[in-house]
Every structure is written in C-alpha cells, then in structure tokens.
PDB file of N, CA and C in Angstrom:
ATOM      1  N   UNK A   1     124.151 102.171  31.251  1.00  0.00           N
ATOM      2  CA  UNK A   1     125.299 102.783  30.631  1.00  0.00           C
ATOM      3  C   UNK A   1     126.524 102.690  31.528  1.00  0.00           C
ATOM      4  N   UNK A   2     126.200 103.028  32.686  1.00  0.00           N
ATOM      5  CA  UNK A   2     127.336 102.695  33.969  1.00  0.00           C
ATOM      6  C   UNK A   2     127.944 101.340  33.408  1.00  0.00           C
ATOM      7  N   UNK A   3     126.886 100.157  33.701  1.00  0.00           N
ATOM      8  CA  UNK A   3     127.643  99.161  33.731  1.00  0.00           C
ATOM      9  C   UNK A   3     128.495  98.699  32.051  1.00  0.00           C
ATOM     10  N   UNK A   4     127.956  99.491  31.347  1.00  0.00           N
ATOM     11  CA  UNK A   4     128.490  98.871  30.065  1.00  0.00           C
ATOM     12  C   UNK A   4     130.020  99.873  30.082  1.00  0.00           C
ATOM     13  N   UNK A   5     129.832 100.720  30.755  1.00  0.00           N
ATOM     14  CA  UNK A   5     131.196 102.053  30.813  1.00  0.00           C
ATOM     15  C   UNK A   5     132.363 101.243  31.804  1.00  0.00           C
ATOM     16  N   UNK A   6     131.728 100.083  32.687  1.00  0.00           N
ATOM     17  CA  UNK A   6     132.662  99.501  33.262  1.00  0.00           C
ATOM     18  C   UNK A   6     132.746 100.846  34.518  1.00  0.00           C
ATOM     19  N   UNK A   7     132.005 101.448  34.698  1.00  0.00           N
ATOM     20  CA  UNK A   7     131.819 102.036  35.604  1.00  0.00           C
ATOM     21  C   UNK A   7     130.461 102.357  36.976  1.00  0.00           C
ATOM     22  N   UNK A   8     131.011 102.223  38.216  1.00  0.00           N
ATOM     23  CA  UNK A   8     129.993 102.328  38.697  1.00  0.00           C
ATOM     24  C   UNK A   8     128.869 103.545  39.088  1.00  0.00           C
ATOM     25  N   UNK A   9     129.094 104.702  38.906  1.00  0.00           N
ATOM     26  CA  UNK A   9     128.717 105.816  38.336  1.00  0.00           C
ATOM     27  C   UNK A   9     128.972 106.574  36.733  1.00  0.00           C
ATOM     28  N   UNK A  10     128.269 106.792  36.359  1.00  0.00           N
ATOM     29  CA  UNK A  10     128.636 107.113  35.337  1.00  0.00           C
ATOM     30  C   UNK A  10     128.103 109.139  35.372  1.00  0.00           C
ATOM     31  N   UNK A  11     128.619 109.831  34.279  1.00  0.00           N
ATOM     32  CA  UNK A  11     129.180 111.155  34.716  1.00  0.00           C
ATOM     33  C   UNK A  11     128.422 111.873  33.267  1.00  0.00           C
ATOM     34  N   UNK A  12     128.421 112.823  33.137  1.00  0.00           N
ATOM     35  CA  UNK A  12     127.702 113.460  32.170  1.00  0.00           C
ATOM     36  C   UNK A  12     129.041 113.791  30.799  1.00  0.00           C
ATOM     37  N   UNK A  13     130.092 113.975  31.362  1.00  0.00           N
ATOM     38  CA  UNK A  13     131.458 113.913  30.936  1.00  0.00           C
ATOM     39  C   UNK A  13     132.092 112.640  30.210  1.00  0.00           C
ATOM     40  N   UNK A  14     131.392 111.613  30.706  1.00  0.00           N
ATOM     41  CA  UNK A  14     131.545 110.079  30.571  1.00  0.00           C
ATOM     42  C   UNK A  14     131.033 109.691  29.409  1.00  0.00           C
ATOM     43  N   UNK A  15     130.195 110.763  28.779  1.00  0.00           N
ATOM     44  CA  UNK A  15     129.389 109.926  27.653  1.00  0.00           C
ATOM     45  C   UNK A  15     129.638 111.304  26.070  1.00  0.00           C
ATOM     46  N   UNK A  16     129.366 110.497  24.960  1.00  0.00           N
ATOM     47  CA  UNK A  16     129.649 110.489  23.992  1.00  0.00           C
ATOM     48  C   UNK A  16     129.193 112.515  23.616  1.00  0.00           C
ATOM     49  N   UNK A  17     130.308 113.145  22.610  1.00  0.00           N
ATOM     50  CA  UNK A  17     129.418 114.543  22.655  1.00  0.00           C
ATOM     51  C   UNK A  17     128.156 114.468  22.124  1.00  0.00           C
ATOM     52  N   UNK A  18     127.986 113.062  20.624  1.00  0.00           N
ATOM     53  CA  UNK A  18     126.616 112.858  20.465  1.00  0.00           C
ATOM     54  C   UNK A  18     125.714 112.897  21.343  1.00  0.00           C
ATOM     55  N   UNK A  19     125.801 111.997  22.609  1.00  0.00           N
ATOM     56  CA  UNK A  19     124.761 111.892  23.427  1.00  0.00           C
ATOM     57  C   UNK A  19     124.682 113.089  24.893  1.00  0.00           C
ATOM     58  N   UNK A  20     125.593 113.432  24.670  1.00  0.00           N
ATOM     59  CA  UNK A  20     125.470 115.329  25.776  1.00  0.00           C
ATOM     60  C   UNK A  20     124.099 115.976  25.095  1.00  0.00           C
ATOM     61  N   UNK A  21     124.030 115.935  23.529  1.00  0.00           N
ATOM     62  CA  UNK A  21     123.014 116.437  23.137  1.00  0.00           C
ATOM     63  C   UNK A  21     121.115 116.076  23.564  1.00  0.00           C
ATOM     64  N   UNK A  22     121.253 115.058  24.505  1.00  0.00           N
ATOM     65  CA  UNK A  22     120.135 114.899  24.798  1.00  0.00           C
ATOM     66  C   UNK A  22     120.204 114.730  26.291  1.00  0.00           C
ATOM     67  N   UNK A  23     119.805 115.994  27.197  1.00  0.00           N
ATOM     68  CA  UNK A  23     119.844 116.127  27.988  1.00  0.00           C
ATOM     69  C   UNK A  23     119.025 115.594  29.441  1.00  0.00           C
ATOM     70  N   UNK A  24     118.203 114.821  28.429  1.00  0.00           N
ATOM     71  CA  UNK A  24     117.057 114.215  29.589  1.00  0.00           C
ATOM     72  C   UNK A  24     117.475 112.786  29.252  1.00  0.00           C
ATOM     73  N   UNK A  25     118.392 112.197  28.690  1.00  0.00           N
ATOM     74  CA  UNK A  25     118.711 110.947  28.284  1.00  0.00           C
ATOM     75  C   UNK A  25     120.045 110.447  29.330  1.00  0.00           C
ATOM     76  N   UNK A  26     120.959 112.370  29.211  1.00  0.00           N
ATOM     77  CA  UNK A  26     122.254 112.382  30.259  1.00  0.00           C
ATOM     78  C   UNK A  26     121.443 112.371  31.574  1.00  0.00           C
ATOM     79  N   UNK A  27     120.706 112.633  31.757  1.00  0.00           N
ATOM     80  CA  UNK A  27     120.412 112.409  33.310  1.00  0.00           C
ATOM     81  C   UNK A  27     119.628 111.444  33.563  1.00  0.00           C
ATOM     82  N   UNK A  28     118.923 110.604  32.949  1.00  0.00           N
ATOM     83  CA  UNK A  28     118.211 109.342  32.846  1.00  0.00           C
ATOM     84  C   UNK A  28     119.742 108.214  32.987  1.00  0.00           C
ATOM     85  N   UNK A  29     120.486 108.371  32.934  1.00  0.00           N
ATOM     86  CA  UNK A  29     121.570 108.040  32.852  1.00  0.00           C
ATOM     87  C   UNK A  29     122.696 108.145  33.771  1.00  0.00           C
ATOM     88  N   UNK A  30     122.355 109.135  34.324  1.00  0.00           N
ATOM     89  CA  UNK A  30     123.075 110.076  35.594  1.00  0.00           C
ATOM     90  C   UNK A  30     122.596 109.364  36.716  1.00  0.00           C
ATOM     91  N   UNK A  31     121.214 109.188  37.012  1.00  0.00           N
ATOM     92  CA  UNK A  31     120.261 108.723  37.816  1.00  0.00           C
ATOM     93  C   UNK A  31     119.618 107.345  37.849  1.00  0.00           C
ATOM     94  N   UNK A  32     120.278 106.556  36.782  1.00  0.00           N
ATOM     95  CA  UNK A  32     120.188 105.232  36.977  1.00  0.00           C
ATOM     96  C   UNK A  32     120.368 104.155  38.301  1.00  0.00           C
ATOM     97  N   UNK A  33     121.580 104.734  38.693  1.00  0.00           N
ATOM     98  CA  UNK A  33     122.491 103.764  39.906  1.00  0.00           C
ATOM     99  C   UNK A  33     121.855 104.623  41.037  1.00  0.00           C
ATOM    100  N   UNK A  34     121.237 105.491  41.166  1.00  0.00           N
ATOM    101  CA  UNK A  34     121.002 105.794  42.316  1.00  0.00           C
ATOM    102  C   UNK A  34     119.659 105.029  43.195  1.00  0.00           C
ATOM    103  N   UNK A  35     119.250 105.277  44.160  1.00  0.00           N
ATOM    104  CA  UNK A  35     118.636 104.714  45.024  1.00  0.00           C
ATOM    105  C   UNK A  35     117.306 105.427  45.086  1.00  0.00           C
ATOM    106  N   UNK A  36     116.104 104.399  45.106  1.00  0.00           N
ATOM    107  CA  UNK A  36     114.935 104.559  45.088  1.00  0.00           C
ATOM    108  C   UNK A  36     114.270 104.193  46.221  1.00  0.00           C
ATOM    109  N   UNK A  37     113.649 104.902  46.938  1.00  0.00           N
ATOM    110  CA  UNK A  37     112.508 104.846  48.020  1.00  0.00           C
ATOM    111  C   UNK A  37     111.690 104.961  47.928  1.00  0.00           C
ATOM    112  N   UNK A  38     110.209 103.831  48.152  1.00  0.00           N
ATOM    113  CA  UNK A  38     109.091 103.517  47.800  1.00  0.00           C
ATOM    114  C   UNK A  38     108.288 103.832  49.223  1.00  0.00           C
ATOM    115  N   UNK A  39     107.820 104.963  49.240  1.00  0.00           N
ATOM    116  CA  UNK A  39     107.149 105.286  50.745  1.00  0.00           C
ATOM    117  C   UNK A  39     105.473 105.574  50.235  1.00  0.00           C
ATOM    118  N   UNK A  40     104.878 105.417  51.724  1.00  0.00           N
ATOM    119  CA  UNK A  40     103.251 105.206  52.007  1.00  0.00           C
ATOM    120  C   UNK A  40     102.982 105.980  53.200  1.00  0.00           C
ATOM    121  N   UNK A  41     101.918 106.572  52.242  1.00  0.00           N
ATOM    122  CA  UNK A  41     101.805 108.215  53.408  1.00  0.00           C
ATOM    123  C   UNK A  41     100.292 108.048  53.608  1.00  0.00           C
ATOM    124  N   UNK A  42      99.938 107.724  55.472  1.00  0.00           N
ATOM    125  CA  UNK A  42      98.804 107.536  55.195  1.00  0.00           C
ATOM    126  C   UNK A  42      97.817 108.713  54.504  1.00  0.00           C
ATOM    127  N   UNK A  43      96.392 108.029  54.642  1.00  0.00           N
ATOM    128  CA  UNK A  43      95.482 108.855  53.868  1.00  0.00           C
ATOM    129  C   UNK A  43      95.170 110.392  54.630  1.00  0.00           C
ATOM    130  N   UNK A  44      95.250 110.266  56.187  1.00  0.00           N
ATOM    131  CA  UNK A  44      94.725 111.699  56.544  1.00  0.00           C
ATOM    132  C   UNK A  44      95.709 112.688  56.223  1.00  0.00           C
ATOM    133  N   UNK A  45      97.317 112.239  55.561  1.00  0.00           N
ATOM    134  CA  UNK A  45      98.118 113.283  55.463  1.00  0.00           C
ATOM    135  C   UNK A  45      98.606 113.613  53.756  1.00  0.00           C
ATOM    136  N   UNK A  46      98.169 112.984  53.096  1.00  0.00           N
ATOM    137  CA  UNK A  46      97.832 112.908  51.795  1.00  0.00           C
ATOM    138  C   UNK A  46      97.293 114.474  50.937  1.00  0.00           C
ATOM    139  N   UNK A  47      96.247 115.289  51.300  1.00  0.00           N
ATOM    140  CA  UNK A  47      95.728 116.138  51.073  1.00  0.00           C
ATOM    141  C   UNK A  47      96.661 117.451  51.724  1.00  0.00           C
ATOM    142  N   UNK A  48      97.247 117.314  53.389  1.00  0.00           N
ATOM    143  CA  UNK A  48      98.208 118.584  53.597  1.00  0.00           C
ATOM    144  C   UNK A  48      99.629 118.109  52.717  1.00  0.00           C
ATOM    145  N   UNK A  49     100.150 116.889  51.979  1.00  0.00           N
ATOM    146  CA  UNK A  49     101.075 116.787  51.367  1.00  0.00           C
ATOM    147  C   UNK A  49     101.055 117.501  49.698  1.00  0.00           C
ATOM    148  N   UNK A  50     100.009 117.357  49.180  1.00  0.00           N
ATOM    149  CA  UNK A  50      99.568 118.143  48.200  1.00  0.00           C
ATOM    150  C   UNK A  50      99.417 119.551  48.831  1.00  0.00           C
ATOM    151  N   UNK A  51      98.634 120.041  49.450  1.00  0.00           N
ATOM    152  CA  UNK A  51      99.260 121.468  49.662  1.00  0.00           C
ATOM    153  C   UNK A  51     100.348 121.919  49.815  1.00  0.00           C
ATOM    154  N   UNK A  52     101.318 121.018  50.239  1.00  0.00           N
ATOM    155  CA  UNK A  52     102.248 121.727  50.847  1.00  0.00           C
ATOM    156  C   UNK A  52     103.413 121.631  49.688  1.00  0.00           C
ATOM    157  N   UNK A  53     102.982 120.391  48.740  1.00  0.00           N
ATOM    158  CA  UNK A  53     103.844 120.777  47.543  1.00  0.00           C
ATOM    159  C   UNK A  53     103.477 121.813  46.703  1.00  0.00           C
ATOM    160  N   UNK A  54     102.076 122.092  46.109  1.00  0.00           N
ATOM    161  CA  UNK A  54     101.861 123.051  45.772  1.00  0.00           C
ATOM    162  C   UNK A  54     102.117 124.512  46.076  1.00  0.00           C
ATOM    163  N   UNK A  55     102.133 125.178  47.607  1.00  0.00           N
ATOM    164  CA  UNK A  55     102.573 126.036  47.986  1.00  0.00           C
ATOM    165  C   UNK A  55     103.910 126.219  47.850  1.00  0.00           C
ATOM    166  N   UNK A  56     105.062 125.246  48.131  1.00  0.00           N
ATOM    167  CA  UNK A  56     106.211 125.680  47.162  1.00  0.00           C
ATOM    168  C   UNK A  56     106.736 125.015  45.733  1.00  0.00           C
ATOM    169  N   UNK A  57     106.363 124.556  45.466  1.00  0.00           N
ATOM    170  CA  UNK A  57     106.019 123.957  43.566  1.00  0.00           C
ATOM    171  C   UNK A  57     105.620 124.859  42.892  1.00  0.00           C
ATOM    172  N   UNK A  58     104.439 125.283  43.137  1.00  0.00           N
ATOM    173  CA  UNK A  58     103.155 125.867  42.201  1.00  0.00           C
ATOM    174  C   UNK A  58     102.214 124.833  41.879  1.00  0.00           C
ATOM    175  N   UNK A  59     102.689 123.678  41.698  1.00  0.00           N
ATOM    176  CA  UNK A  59     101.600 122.605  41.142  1.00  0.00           C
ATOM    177  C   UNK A  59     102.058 121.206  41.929  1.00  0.00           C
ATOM    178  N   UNK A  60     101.086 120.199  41.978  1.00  0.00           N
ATOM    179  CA  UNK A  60     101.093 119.104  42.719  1.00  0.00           C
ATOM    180  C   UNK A  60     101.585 118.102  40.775  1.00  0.00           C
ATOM    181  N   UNK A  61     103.021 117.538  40.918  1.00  0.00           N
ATOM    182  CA  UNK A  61     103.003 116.578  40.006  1.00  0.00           C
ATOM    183  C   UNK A  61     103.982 115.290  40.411  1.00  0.00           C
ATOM    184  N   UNK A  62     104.068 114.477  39.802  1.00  0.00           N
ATOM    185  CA  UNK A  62     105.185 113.120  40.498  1.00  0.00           C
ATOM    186  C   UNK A  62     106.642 114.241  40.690  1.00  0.00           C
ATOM    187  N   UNK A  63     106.781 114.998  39.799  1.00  0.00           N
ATOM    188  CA  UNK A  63     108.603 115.743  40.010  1.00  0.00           C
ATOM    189  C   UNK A  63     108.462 116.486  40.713  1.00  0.00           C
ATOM    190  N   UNK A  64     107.370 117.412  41.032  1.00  0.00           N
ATOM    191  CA  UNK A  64     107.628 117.912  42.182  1.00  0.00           C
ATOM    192  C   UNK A  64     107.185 117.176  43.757  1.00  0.00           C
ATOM    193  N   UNK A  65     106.551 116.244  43.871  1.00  0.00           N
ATOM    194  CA  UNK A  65     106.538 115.339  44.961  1.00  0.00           C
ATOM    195  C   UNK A  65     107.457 114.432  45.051  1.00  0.00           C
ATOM    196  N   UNK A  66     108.584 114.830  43.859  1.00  0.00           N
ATOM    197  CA  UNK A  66     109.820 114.251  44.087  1.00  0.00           C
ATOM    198  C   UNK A  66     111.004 114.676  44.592  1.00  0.00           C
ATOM    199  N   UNK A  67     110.579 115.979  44.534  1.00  0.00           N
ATOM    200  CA  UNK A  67     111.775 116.985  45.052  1.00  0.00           C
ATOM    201  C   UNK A  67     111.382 117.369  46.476  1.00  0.00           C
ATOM    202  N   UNK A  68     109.923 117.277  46.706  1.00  0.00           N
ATOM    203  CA  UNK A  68     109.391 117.362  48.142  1.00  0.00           C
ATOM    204  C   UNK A  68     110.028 116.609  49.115  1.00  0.00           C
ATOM    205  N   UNK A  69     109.822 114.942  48.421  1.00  0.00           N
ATOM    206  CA  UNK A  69     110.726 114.012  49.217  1.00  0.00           C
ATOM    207  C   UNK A  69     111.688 113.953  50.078  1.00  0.00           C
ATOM    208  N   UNK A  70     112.478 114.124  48.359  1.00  0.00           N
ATOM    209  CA  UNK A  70     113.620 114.227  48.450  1.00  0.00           C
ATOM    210  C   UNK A  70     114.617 115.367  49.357  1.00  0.00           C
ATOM    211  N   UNK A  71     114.042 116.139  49.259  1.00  0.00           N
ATOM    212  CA  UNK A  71     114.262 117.422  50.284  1.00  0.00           C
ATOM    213  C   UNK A  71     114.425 117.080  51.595  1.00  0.00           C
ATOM    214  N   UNK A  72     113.051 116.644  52.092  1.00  0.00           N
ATOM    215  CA  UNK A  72     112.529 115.832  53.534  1.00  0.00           C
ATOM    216  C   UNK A  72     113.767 114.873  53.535  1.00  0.00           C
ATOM    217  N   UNK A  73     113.799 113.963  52.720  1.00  0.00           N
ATOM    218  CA  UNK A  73     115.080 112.911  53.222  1.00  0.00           C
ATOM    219  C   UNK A  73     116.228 113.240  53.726  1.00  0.00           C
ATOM    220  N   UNK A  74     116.856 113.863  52.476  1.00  0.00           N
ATOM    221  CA  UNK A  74     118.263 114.506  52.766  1.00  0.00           C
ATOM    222  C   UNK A  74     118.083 115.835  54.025  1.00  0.00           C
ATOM    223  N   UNK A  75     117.454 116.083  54.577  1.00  0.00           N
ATOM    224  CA  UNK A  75     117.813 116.832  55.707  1.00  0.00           C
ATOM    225  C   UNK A  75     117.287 116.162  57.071  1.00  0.00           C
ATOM    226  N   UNK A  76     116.487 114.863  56.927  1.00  0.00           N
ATOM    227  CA  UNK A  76     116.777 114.071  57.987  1.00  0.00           C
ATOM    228  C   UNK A  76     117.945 113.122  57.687  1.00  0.00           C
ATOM    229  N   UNK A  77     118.812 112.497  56.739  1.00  0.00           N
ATOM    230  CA  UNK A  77     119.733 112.032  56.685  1.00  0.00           C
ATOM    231  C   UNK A  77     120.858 112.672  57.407  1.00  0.00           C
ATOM    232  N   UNK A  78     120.843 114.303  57.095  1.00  0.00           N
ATOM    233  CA  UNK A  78     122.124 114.960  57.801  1.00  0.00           C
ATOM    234  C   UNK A  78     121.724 115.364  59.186  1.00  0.00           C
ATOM    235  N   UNK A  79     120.557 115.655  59.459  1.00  0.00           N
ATOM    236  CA  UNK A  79     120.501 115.620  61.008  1.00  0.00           C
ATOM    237  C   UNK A  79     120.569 114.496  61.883  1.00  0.00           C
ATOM    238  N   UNK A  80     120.483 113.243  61.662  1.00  0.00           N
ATOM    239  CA  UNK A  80     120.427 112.083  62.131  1.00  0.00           C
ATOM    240  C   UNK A  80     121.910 110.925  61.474  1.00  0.00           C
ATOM    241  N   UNK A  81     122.368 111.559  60.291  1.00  0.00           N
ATOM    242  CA  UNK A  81     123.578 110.386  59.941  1.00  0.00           C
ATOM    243  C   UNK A  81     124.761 110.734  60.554  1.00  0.00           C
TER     244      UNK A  81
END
C-alpha cells in the first residue's frame, strides 16, 4: 500500500475511511515496510525463553514471543546505538 501511496511509510491516516474500518488490515499495512529479524536461539535456552514469556504474557504464542523480542531488541539498540 506504501508503495502504491507513492509513499515510503504509509500512516493509518493515509488510508481510505473505508479501510480504517478494518483494523488488523491498517496495521498489516502499517507494518509492512518495517524490518524483520530472523533469529536462532539455541536449544538449552529455548524452554527458559518460554517461561519467561509466559510469566509476563500469560501464554507462550508467536505475538507474544514477538513482543518478547522485540522488547529485548529495542533496549539493546538504545543502550548500545
């Protein structure tokens, strides 16, 4: 949608009021251009990574081992960038 908007981000504001109405479509959309990291965690730390999402998640699923990540990243990005 970015690139068809002629834009290189595209904005939740950016798109049609029809399509505001589907809110997992605006952020499928939102989150297109952004950047993906494909990481490999060995196996002995695999099992405390599931706990440790679960203990603040509630449940072990891909979105919340996505926000686990993601968490971990962005606060070694700002301590180290």
């Amino acid at each position: 949608m970015a690139e068809f908007l002629g834009k290189p981000r595209v904005k939740k504001e950016d798109m049609t009021q029809y399509f505001q109405k589907f809110p997992k479509y605006c952020q499928y959309f939102e989150d297109s251009p952004k950047v993906r990291v494909h990481i490999i965690i060995p196996t002995e730390y695999v099992e405390k990574f599931r706990k440790a999402v679960i203990k603040k998640y509630g449940t072990f699923s891909a979105g919340n081992s996505n926000k686990a990540l993601q968490e971990v990243a962005l606060k070694w990005i700002d301590e180290n960038g």
